[in-house]
Protein backbone atom coordinates (compact mmCIF):
# COMPACT_ATOMS: atom_id res chain seq x y z
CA UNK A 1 -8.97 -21.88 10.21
CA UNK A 2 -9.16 -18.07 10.94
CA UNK A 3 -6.01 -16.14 12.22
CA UNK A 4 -6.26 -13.29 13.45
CA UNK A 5 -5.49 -10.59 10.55
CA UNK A 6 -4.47 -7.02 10.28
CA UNK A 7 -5.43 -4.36 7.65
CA UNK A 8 -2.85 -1.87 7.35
CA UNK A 9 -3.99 1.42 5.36
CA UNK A 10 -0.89 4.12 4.43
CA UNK A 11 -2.85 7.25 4.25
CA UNK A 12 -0.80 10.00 5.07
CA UNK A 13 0.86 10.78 1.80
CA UNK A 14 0.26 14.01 0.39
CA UNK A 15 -0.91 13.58 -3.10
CA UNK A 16 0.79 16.25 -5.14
CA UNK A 17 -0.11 15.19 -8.38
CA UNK A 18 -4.07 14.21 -7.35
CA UNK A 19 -4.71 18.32 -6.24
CA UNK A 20 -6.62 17.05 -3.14
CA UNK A 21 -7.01 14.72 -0.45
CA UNK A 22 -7.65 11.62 -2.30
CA UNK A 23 -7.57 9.60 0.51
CA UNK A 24 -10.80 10.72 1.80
CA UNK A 25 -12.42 11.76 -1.46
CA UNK A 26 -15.71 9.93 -2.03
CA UNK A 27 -15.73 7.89 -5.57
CA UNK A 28 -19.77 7.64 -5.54
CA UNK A 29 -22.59 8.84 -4.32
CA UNK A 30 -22.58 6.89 -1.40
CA UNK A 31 -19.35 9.19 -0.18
CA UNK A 32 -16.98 5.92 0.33
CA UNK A 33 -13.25 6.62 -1.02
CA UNK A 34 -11.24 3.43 -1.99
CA UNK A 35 -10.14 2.87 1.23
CA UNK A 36 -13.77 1.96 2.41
CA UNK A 37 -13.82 -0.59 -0.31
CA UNK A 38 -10.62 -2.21 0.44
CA UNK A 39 -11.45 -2.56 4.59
CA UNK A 40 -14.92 -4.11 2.85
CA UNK A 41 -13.03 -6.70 1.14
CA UNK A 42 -10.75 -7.43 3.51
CA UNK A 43 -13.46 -7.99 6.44
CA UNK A 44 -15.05 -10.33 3.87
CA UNK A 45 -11.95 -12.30 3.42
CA UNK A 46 -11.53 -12.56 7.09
CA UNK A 47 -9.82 -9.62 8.51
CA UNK A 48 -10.71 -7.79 11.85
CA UNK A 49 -8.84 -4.96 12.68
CA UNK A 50 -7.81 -2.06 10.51
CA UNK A 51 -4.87 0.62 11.26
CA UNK A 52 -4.75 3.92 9.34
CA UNK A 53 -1.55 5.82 9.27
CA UNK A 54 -3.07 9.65 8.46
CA UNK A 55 -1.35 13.12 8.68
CA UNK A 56 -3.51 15.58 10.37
CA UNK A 57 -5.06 16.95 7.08
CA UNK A 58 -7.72 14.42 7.42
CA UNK A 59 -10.72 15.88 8.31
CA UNK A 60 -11.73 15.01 12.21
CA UNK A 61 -15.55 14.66 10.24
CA UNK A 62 -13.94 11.85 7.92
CA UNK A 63 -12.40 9.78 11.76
CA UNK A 64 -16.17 10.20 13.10
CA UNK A 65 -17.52 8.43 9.93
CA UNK A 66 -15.46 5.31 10.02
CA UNK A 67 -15.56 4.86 13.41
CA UNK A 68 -18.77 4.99 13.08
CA UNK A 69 -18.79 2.21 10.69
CA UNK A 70 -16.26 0.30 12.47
CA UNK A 71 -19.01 0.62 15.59
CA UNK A 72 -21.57 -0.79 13.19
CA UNK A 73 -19.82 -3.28 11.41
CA UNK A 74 -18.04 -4.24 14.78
CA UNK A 75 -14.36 -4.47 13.56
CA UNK A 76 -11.41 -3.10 15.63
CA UNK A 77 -10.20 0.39 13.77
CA UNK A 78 -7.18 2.35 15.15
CA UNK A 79 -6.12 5.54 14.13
CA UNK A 80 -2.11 6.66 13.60
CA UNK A 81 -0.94 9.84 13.30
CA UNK A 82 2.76 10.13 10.79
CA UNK A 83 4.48 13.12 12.39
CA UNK A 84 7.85 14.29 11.66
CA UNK A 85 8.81 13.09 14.95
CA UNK A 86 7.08 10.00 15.04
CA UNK A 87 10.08 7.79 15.58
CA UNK A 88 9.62 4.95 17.91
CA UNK A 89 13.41 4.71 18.76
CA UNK A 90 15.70 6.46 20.64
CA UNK A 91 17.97 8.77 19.06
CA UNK A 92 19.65 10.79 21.81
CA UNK A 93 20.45 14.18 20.79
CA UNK A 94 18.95 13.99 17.22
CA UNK A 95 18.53 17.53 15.74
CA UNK A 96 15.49 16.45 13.83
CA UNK A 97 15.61 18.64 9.93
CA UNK A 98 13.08 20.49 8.31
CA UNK A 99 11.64 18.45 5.79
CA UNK A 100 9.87 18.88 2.50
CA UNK A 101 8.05 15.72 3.25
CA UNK A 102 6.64 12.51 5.57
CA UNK A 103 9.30 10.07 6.34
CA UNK A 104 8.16 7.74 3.55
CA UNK A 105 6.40 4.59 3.52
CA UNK A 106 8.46 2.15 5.33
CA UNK A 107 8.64 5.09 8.45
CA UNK A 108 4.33 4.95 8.01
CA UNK A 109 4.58 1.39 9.14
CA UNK A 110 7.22 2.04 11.97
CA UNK A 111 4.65 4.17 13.59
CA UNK A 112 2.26 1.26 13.58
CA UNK A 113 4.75 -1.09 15.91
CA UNK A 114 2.49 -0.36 18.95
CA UNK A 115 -0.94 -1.06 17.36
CA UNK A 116 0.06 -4.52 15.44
CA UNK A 117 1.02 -7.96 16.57
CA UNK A 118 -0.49 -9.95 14.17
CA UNK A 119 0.46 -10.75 10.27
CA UNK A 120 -0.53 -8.00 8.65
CA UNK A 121 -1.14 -6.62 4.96
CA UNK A 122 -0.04 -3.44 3.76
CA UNK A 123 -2.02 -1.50 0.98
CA UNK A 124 -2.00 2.65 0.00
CA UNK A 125 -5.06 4.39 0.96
CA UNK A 126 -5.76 5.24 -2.52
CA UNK A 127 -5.44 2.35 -4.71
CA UNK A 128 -8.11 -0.40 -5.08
CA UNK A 129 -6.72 -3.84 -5.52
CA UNK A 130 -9.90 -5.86 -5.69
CA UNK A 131 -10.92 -8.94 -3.76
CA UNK A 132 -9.33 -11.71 -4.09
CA UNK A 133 -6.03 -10.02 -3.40
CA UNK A 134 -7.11 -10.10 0.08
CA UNK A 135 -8.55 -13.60 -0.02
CA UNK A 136 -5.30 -14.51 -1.60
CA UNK A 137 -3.19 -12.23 1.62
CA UNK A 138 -6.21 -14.18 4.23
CA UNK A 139 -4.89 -18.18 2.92
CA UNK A 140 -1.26 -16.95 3.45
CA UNK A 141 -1.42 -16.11 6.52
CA UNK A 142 -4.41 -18.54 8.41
CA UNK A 143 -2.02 -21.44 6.72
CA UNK A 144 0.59 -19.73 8.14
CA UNK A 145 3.11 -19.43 5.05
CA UNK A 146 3.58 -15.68 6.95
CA UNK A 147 6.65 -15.95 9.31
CA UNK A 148 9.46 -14.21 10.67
CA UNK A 149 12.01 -15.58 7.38
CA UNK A 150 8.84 -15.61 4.93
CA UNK A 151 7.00 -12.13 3.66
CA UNK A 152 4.49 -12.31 0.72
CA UNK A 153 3.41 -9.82 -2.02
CA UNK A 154 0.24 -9.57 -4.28
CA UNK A 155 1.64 -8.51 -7.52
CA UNK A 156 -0.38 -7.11 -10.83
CA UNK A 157 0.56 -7.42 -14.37
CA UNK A 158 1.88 -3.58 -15.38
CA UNK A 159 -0.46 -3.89 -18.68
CA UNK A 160 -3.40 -3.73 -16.27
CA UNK A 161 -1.89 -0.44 -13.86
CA UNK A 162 -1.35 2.28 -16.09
CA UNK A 163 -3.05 5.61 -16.26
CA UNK A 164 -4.26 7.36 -19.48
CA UNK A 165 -3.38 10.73 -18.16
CA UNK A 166 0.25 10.78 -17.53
CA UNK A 167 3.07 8.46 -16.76
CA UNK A 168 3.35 6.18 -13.58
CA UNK A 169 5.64 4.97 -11.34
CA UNK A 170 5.63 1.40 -10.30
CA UNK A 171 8.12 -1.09 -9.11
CA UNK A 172 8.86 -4.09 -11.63
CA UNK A 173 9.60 -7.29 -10.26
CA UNK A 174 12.01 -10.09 -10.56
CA UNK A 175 11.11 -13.47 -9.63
CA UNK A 176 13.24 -16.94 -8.87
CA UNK A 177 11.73 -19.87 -10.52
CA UNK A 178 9.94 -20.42 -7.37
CA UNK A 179 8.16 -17.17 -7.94
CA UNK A 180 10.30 -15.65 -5.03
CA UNK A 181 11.01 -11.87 -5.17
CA UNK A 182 14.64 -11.43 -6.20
CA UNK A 183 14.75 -7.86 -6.52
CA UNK A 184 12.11 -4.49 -7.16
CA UNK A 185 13.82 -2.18 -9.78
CA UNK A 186 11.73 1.41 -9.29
CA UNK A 187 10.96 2.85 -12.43
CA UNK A 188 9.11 6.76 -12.23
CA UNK A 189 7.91 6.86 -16.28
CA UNK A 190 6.11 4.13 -17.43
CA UNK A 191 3.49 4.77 -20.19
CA UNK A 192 1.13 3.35 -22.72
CA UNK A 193 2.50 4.85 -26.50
CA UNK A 194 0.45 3.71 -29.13
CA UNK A 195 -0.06 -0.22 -28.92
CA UNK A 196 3.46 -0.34 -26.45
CA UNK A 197 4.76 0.28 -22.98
CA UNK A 198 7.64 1.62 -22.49
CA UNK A 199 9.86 3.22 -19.74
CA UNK A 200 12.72 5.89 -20.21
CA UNK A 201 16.06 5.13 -19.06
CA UNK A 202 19.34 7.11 -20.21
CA UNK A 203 17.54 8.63 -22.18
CA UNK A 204 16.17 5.40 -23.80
CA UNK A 205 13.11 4.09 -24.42
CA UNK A 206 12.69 0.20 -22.41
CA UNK A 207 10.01 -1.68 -23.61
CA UNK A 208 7.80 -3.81 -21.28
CA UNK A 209 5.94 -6.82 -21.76
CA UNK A 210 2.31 -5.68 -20.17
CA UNK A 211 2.51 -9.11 -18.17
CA UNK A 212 5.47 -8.22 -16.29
CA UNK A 213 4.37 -8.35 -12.71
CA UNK A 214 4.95 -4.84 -10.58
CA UNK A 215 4.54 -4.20 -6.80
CA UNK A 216 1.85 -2.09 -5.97
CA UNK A 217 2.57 -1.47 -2.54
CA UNK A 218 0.00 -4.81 -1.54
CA UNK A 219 2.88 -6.63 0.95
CA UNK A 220 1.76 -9.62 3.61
CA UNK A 221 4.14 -9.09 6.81
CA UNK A 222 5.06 -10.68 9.79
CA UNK A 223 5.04 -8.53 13.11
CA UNK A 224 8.63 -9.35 13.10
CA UNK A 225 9.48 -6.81 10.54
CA UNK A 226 9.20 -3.74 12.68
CA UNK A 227 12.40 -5.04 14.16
CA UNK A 228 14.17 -4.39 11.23
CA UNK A 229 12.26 -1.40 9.98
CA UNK A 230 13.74 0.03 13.58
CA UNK A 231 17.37 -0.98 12.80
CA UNK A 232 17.09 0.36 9.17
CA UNK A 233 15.43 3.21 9.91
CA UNK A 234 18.08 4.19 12.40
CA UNK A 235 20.85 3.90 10.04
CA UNK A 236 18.66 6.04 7.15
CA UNK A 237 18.59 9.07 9.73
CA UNK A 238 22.62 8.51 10.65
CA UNK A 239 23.32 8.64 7.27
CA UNK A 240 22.14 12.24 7.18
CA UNK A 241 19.38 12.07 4.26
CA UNK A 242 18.62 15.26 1.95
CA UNK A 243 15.41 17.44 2.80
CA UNK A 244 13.11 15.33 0.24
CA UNK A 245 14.36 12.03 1.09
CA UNK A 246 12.42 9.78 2.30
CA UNK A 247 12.42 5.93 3.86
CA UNK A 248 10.77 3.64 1.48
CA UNK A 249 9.31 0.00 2.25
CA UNK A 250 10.71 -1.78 -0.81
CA UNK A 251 14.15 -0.68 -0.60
CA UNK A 252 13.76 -1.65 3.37
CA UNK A 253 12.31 -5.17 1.58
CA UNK A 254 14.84 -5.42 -0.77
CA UNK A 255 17.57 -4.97 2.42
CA UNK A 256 16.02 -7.56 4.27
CA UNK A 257 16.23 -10.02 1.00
CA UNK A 258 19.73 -8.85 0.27
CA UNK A 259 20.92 -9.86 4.33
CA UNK A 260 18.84 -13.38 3.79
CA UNK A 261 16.61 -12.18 6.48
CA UNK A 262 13.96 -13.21 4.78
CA UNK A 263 12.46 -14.87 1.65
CA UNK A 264 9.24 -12.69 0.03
CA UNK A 265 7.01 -14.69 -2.06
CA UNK A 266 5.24 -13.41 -4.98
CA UNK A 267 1.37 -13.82 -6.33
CA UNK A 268 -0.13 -12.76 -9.29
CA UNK A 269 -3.42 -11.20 -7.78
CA UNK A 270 -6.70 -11.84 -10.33
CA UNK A 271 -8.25 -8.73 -9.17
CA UNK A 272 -8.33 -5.38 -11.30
CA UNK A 273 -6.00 -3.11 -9.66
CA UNK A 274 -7.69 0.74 -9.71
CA UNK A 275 -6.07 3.80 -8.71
CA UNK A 276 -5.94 7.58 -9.00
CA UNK A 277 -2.93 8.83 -9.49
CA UNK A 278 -3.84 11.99 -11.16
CA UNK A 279 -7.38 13.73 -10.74
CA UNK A 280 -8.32 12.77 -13.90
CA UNK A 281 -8.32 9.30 -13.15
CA UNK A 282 -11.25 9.32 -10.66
CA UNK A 283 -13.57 9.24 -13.29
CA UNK A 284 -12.04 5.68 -14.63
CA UNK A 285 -12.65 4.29 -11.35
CA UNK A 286 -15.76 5.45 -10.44
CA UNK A 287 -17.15 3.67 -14.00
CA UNK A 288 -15.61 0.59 -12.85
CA UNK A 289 -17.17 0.88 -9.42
CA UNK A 290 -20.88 1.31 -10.50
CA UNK A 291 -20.16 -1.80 -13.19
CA UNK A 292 -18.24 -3.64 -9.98
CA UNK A 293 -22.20 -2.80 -8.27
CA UNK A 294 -23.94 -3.79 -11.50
CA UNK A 295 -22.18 -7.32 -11.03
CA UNK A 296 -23.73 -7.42 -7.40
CA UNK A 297 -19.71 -7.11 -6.34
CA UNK A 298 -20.83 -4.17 -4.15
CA UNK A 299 -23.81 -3.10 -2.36
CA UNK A 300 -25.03 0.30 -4.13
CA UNK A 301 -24.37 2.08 -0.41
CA UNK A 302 -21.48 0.29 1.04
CA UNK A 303 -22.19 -0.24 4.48
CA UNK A 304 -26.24 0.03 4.56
């Protein structure tokens, strides 16, 4: 069985820390950022349509490349611009505020509500997650485990996510014995000291097992969700947020958990999570790409 499957690619952050459009910035020689990679994977596992949520930084030259490829490689691609007033409700009267920032993440996939009625999977433009995260997303939703009360999550162990040139953020998860999510808990300083991993908290230092799972932003949804991204989103603008506040989607998951809306289960993915965080970590990934091409993972030029 093959459902029909949705790629959705959040790549209109801003990338302070990175110094530069990372979303678009070519790892190899062949020009392909990490988003290229993960729409290869995920049209091997099954997938055929992407959406890209993008702020209008991205280069109209970048657009005319992959819809080029999505021409040649015949998969449905969709582009989404995140604009301050991208809000797909009605809010009569609203005085929208300056901003120092996007919405967030969980307003990225509001804007998509138009473009997706399918299960879906939700990854960051700029993080590579490997493939058989996706193969795990395509068996949850063609044997339809995806629903309207049941969300799923690829998950990675935090020993195998960390950056050697500064500290991370990442949300660390806690899991039912039935491997359900029970809650995210954001934490904004985790690091590798000597042989340990720690975060800071009050001013204390929290170790972590490195096999503690963490959400990387790699979430299976049901269409259904935009319903209550909509409500929630509705009440995060009434309840008149600061200038550098923004929406996110796991405290909108964590919501929907809390109201018994709906039950999100969790996967350890297999895969090597990548990412680049800082600039310095580009060169990290682009080693493990040309080893990932040794291995005959890749082709050499990705879409030749």
């Amino acid at each position: 069985m093959n459902s029909k499957k949705t790629l959705l690619i959040l790549a209109g952050g801003l990338g302070s820390r990175y110094k530069g459009l990372k979303q678009v910035d070519g790892i190899l020689g062949n020009g392909s950022p990490i988003l290229e990679y993960s729409i290869y994977d995920a049209l091997e596992a099954g997938f055929h349509k992407v959406v890209i949520i993008v702020n209008r930084l991205i280069p109209q030259s970048y657009i005319e490349r992959l819809n080029a490829i999505s021409e040649m490689k015949k998969f449905e691609l969709h582009w989404v611009y995140q604009e301050m007033d991208s809000i797909p409700i009605s809010l009569e009267g609203f005085d929208y505020p300056d901003r120092e920032k996007p919405w967030g993440t969980a307003h990225a996939v509001l804007c998509a509500k138009y473009m997706i009625q399918e299960p879906f999977v939700m990854i960051n433009a700029d993080d590579f997650y490997g493939k058989e995260a996706y193969q795990l997303a395509a068996y949850e939703i063609d044997h339809h485990h995806i629903s309207d009360s049941q969300l799923g999550m690829v998950a990675y162990p935090v020993g195998t996510t960390l950056s050697g040139n500064g500290a991370v953020a990442r949300g660390i998860c806690t899991l039912d014995p039935e491997n359900f999510l029970v809650r995210v808990d954001e934490q904004t300083s985790i690091q590798r000291i000597n042989n340990s991993i720690i975060y800071n908290e009050n001013g204390k230092n929290i170790p972590l097992d490195p096999n503690t799972l963490v959400s990387m932003n790699f979430f299976i949804f049901h269409p259904h969700i935009f319903c209550y991204l909509e409500a929630y989103f509705y009440d995060f603008i009434e309840s008149d947020p600061l200038p550098n506040q923004e929406f996110y989607i796991p405290s909108a998951v964590q919501r929907m958990m809390d109201e018994s809306k709906v039950k999100v289960m969790v996967q350890a993915s297999p895969s090597q999570w990548m990412g680049v965080t800082y600039a310095d970590d580009k060169k990290e990934i682009k080693d493990f790409l040309m080893s990932e091409i040794r291995n005959n993972r890749y082709p050499d030029k990705l879409w030749s």
